[in-house]
PDB file of N, CA and C in Angstrom:
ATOM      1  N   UNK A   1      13.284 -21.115 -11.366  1.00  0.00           N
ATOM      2  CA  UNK A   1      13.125 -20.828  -9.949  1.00  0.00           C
ATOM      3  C   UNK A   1      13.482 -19.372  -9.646  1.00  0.00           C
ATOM      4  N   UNK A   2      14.468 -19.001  -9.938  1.00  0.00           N
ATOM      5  CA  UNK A   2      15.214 -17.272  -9.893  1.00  0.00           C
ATOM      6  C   UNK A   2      14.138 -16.476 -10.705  1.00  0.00           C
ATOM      7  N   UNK A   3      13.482 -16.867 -11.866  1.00  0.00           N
ATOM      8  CA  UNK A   3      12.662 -15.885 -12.295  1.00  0.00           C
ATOM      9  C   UNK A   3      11.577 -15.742 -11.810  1.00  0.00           C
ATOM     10  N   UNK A   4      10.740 -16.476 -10.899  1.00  0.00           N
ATOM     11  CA  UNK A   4       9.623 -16.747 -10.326  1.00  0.00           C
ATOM     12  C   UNK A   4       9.938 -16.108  -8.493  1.00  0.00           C
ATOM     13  N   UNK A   5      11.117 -16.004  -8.430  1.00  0.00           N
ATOM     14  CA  UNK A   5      11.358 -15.056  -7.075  1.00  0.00           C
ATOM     15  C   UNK A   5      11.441 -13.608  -7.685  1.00  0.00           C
ATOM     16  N   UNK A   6      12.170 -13.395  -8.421  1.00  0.00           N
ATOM     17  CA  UNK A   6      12.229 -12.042  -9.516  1.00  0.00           C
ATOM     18  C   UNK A   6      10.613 -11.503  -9.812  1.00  0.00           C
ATOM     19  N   UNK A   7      10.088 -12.127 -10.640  1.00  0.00           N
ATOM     20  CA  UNK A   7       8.816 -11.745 -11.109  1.00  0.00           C
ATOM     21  C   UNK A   7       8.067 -11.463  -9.535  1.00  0.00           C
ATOM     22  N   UNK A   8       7.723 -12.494  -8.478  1.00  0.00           N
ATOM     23  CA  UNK A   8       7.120 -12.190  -7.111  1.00  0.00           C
ATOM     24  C   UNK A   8       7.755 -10.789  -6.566  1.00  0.00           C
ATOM     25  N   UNK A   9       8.390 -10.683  -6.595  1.00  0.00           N
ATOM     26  CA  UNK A   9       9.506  -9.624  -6.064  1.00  0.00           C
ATOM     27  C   UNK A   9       8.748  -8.405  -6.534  1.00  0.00           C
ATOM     28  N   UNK A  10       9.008  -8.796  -7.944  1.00  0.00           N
ATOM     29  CA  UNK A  10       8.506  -7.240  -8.625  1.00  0.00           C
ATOM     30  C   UNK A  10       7.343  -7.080  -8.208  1.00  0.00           C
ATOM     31  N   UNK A  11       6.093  -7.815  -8.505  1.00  0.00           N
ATOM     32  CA  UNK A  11       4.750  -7.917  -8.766  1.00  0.00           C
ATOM     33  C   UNK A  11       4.363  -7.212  -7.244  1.00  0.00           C
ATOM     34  N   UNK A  12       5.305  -8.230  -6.125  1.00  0.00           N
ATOM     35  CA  UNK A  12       4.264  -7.748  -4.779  1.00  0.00           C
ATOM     36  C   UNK A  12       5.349  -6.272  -4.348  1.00  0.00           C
ATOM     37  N   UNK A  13       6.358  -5.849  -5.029  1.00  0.00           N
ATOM     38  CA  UNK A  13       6.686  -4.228  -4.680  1.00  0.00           C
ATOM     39  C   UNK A  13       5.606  -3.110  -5.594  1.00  0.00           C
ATOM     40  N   UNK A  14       5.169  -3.727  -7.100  1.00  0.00           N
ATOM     41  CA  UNK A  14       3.984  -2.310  -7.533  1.00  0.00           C
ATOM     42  C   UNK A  14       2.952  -2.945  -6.998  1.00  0.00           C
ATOM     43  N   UNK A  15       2.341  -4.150  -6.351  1.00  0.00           N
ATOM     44  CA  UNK A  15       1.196  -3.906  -5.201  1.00  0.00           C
ATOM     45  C   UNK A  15       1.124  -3.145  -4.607  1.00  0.00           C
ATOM     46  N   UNK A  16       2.333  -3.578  -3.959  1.00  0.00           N
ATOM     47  CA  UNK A  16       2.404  -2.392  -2.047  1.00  0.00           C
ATOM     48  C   UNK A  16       2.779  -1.335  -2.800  1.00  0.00           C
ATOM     49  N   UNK A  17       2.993  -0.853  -3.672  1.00  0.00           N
ATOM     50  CA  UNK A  17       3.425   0.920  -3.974  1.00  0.00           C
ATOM     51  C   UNK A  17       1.882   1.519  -4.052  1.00  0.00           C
ATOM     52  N   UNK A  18       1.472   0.904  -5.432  1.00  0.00           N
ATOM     53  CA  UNK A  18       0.450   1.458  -5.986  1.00  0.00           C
ATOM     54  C   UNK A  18      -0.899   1.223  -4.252  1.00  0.00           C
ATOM     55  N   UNK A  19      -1.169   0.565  -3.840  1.00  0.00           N
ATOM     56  CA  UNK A  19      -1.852   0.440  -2.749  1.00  0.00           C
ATOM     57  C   UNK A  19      -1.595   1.144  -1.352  1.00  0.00           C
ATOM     58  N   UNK A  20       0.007   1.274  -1.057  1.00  0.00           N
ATOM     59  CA  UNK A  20       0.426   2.153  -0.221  1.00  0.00           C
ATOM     60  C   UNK A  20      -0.226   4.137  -0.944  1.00  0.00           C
ATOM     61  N   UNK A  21       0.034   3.940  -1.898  1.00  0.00           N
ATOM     62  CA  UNK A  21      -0.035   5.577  -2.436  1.00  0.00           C
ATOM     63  C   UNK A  21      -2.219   5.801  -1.967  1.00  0.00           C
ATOM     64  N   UNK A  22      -2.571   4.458  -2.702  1.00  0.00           N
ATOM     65  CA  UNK A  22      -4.239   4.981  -2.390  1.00  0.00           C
ATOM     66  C   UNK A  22      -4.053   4.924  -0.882  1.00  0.00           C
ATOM     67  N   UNK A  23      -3.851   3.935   0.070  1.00  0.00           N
ATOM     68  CA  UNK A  23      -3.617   4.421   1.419  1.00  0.00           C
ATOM     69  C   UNK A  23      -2.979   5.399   1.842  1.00  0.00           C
ATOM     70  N   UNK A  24      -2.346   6.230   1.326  1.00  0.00           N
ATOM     71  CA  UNK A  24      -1.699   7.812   1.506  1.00  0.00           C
ATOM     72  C   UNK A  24      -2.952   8.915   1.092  1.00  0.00           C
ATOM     73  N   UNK A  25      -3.390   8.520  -0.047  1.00  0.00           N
ATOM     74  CA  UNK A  25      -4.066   9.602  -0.548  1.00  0.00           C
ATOM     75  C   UNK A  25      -5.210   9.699   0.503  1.00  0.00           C
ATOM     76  N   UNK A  26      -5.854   8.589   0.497  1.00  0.00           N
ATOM     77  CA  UNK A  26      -7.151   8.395   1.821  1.00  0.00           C
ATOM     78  C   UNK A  26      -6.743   8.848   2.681  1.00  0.00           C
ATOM     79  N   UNK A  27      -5.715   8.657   3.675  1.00  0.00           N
ATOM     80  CA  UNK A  27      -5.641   8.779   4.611  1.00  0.00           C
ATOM     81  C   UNK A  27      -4.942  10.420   4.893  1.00  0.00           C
ATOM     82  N   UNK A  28      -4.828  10.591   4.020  1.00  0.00           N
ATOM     83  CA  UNK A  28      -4.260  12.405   3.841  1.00  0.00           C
ATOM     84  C   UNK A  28      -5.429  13.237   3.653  1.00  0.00           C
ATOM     85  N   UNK A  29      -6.653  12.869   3.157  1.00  0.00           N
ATOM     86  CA  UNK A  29      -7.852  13.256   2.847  1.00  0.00           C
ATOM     87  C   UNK A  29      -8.780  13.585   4.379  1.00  0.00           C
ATOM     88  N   UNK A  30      -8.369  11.782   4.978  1.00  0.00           N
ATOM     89  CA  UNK A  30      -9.061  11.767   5.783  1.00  0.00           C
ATOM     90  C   UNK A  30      -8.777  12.628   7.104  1.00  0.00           C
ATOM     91  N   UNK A  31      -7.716  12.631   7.377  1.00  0.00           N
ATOM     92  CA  UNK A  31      -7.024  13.552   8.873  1.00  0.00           C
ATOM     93  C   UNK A  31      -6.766  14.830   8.457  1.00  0.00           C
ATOM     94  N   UNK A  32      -6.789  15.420   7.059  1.00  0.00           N
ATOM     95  CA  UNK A  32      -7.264  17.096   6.690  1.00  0.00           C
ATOM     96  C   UNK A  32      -8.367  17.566   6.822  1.00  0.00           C
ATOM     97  N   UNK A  33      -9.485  16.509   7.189  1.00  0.00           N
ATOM     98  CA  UNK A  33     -10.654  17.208   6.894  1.00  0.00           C
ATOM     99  C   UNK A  33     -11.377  16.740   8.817  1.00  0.00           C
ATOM    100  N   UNK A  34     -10.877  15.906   9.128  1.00  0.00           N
ATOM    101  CA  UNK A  34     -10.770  15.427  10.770  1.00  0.00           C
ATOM    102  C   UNK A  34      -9.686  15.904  11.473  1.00  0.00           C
ATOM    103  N   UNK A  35      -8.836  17.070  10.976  1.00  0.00           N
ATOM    104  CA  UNK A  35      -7.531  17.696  12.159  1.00  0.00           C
ATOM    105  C   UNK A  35      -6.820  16.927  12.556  1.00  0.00           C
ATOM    106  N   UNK A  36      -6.333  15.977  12.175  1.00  0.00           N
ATOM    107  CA  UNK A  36      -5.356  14.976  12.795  1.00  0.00           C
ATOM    108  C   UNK A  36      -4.279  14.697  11.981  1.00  0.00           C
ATOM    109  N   UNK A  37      -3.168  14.718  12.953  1.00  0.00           N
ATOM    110  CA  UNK A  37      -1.903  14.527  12.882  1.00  0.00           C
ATOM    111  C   UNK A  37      -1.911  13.280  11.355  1.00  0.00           C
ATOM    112  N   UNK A  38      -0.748  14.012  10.449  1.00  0.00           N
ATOM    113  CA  UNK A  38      -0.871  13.208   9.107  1.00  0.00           C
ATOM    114  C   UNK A  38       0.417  12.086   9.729  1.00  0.00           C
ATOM    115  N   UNK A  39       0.581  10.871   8.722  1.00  0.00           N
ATOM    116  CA  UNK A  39       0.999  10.053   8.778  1.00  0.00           C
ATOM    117  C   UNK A  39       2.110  10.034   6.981  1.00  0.00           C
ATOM    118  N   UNK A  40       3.754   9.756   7.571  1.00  0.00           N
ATOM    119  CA  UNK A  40       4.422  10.243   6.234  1.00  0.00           C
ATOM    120  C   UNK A  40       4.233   9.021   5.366  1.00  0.00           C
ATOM    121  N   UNK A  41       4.247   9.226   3.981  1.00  0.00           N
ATOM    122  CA  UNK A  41       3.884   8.148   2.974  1.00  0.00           C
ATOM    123  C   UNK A  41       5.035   6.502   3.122  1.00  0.00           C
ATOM    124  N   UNK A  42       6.345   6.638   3.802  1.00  0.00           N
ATOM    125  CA  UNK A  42       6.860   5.637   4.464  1.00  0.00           C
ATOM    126  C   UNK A  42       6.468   4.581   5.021  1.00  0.00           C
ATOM    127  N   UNK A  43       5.160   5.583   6.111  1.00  0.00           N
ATOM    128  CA  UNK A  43       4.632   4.723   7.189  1.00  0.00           C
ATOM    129  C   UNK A  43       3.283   4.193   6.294  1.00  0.00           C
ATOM    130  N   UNK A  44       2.861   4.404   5.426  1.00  0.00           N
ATOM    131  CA  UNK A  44       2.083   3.531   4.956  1.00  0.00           C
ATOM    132  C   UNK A  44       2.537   2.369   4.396  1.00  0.00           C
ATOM    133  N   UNK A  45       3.590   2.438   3.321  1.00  0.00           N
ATOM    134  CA  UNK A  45       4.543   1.426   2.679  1.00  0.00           C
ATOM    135  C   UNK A  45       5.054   0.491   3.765  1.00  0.00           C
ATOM    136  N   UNK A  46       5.716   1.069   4.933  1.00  0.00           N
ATOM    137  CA  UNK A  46       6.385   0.006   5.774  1.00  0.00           C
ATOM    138  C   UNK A  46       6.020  -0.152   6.853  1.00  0.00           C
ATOM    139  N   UNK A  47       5.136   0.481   7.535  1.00  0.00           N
ATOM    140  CA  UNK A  47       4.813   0.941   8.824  1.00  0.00           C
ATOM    141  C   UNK A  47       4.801   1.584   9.725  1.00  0.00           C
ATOM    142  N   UNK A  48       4.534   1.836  11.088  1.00  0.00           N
ATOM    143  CA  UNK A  48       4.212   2.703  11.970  1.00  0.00           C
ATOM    144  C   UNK A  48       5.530   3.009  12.428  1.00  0.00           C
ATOM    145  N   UNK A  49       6.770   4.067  12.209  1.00  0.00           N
ATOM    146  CA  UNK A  49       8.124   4.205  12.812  1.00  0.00           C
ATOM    147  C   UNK A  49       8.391   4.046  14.281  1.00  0.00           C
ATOM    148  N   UNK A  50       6.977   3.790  15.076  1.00  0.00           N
ATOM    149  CA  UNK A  50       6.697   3.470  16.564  1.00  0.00           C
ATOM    150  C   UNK A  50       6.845   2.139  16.621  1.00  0.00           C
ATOM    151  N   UNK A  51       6.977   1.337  15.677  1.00  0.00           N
ATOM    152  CA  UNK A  51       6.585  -0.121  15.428  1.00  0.00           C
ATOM    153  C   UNK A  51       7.662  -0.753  15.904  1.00  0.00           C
ATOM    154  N   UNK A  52       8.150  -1.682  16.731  1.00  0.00           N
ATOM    155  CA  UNK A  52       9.471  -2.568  17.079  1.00  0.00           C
ATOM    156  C   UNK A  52       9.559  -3.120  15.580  1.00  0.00           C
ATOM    157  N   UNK A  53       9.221  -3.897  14.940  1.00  0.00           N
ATOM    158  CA  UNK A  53       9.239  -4.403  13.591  1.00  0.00           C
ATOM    159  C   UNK A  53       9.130  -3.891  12.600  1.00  0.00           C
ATOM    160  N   UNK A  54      10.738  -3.288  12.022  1.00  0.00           N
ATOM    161  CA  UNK A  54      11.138  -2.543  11.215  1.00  0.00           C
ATOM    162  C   UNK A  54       9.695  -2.598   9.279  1.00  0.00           C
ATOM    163  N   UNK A  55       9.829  -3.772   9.498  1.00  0.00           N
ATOM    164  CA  UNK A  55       8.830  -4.687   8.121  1.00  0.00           C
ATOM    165  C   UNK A  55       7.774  -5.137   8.354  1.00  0.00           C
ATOM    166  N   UNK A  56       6.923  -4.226   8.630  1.00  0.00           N
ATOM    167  CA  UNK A  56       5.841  -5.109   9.020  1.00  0.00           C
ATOM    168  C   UNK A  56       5.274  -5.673   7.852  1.00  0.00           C
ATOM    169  N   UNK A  57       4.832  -6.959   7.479  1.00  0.00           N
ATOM    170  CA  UNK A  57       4.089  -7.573   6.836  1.00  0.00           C
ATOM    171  C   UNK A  57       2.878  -6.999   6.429  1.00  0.00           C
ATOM    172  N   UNK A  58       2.173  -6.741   7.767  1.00  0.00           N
ATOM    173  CA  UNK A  58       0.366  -6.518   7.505  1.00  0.00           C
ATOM    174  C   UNK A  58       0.306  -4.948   6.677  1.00  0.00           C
ATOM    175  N   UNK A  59       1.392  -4.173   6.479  1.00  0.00           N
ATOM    176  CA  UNK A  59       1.300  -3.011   6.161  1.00  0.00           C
ATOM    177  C   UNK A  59       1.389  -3.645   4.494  1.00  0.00           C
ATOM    178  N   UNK A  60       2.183  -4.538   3.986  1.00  0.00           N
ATOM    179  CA  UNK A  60       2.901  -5.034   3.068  1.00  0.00           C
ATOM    180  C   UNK A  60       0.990  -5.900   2.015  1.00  0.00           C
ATOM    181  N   UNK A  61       0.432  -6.684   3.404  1.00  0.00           N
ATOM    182  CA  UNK A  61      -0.478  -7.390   2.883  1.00  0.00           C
ATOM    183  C   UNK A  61      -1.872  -6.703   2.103  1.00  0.00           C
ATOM    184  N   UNK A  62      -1.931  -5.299   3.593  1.00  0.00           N
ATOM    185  CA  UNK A  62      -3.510  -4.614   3.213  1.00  0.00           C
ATOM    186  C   UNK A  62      -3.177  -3.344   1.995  1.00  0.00           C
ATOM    187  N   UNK A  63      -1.604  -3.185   1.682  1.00  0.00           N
ATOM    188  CA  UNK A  63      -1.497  -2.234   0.630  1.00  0.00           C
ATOM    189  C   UNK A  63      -1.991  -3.340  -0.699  1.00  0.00           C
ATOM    190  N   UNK A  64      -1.292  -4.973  -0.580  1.00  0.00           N
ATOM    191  CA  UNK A  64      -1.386  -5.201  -1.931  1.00  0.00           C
ATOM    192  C   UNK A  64      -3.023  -5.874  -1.810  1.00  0.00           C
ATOM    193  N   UNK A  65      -3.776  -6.192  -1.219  1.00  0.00           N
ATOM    194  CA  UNK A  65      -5.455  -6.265  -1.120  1.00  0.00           C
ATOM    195  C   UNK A  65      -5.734  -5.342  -1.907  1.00  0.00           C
ATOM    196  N   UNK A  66      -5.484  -3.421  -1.381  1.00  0.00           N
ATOM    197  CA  UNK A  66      -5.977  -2.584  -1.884  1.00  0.00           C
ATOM    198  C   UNK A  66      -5.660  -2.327  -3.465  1.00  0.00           C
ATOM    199  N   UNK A  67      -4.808  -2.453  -2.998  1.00  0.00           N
ATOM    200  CA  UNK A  67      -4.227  -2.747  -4.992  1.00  0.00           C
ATOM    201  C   UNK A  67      -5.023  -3.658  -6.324  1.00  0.00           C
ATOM    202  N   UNK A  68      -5.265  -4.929  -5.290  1.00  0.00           N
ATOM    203  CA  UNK A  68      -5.793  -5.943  -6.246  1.00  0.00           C
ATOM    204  C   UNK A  68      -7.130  -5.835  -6.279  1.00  0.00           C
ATOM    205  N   UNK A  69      -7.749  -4.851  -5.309  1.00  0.00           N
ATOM    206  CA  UNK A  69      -9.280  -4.460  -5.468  1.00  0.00           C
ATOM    207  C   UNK A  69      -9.392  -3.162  -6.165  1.00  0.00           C
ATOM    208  N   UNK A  70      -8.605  -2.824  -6.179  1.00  0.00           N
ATOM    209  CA  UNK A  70      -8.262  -1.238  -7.030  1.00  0.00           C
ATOM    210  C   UNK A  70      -8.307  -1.813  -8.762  1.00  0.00           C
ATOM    211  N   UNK A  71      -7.576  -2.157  -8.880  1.00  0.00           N
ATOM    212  CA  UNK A  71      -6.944  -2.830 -10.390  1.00  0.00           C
ATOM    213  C   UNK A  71      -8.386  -3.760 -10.597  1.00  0.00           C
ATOM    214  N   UNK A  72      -8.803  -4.746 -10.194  1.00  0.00           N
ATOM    215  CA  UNK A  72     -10.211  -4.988 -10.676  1.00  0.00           C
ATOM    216  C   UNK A  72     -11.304  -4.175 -10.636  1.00  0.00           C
ATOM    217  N   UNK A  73     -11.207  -2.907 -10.159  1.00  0.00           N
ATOM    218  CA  UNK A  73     -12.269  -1.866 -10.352  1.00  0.00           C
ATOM    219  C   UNK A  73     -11.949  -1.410 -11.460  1.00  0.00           C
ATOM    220  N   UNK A  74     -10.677  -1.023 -11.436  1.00  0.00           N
ATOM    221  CA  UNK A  74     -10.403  -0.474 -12.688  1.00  0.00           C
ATOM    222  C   UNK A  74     -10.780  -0.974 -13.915  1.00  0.00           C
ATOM    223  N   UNK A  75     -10.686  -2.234 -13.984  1.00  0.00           N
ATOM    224  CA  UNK A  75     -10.493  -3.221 -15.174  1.00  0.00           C
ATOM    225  C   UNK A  75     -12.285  -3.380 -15.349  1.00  0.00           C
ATOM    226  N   UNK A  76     -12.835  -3.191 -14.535  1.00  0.00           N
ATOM    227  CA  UNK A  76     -14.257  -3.568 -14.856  1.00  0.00           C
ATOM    228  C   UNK A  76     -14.924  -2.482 -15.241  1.00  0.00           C
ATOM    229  N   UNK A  77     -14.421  -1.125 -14.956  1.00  0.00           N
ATOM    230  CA  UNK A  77     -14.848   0.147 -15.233  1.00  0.00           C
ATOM    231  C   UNK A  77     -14.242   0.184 -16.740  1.00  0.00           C
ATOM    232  N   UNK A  78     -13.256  -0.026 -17.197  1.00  0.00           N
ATOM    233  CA  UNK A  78     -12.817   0.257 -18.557  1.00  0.00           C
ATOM    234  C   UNK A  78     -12.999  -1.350 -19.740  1.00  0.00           C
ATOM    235  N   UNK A  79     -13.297  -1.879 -18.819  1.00  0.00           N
ATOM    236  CA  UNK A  79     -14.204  -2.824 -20.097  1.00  0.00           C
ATOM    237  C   UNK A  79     -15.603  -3.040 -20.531  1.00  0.00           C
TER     238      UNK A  79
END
């Protein structure tokens, strides 16, 4: 039971990293080349610092999506 909270633990923190960072990189791309106010790599990982809800979840959910669509691109490109 403890290793299966452990292993989740780990697994969905390099989701949201690795998926927070492509949502940094995009979105650093995107408001350099559109003039708009950047957003710090924090607020992708945890959310909007305007946010009442220190954790937001949905920041937590669409980093590890991007991740798990990232990593099967990957995996289909190198096999």
């Amino acid at each position: 039971m403890i290793e299966e909270v452990v292993v989740y633990t780990i697994f969905n923190l390099i989701l949201n990293t690795i998926g927070g960072i492509i949502r940094w990189i995009y979105g650093s791309i995107w408001r350099t080349i559109f003039n708009k106010p950047k957003f710090e790599f924090k607020e992708y990982l945890y959310g909007s610092k305007k946010s009442k809800s220190h954790w937001d979840r949905q920041h937590m959910m669409n980093n590890g999506l991007i991740a798990i669509v990232f990593l099967i691109v990957l995996g289909w490109i190198f096999i």
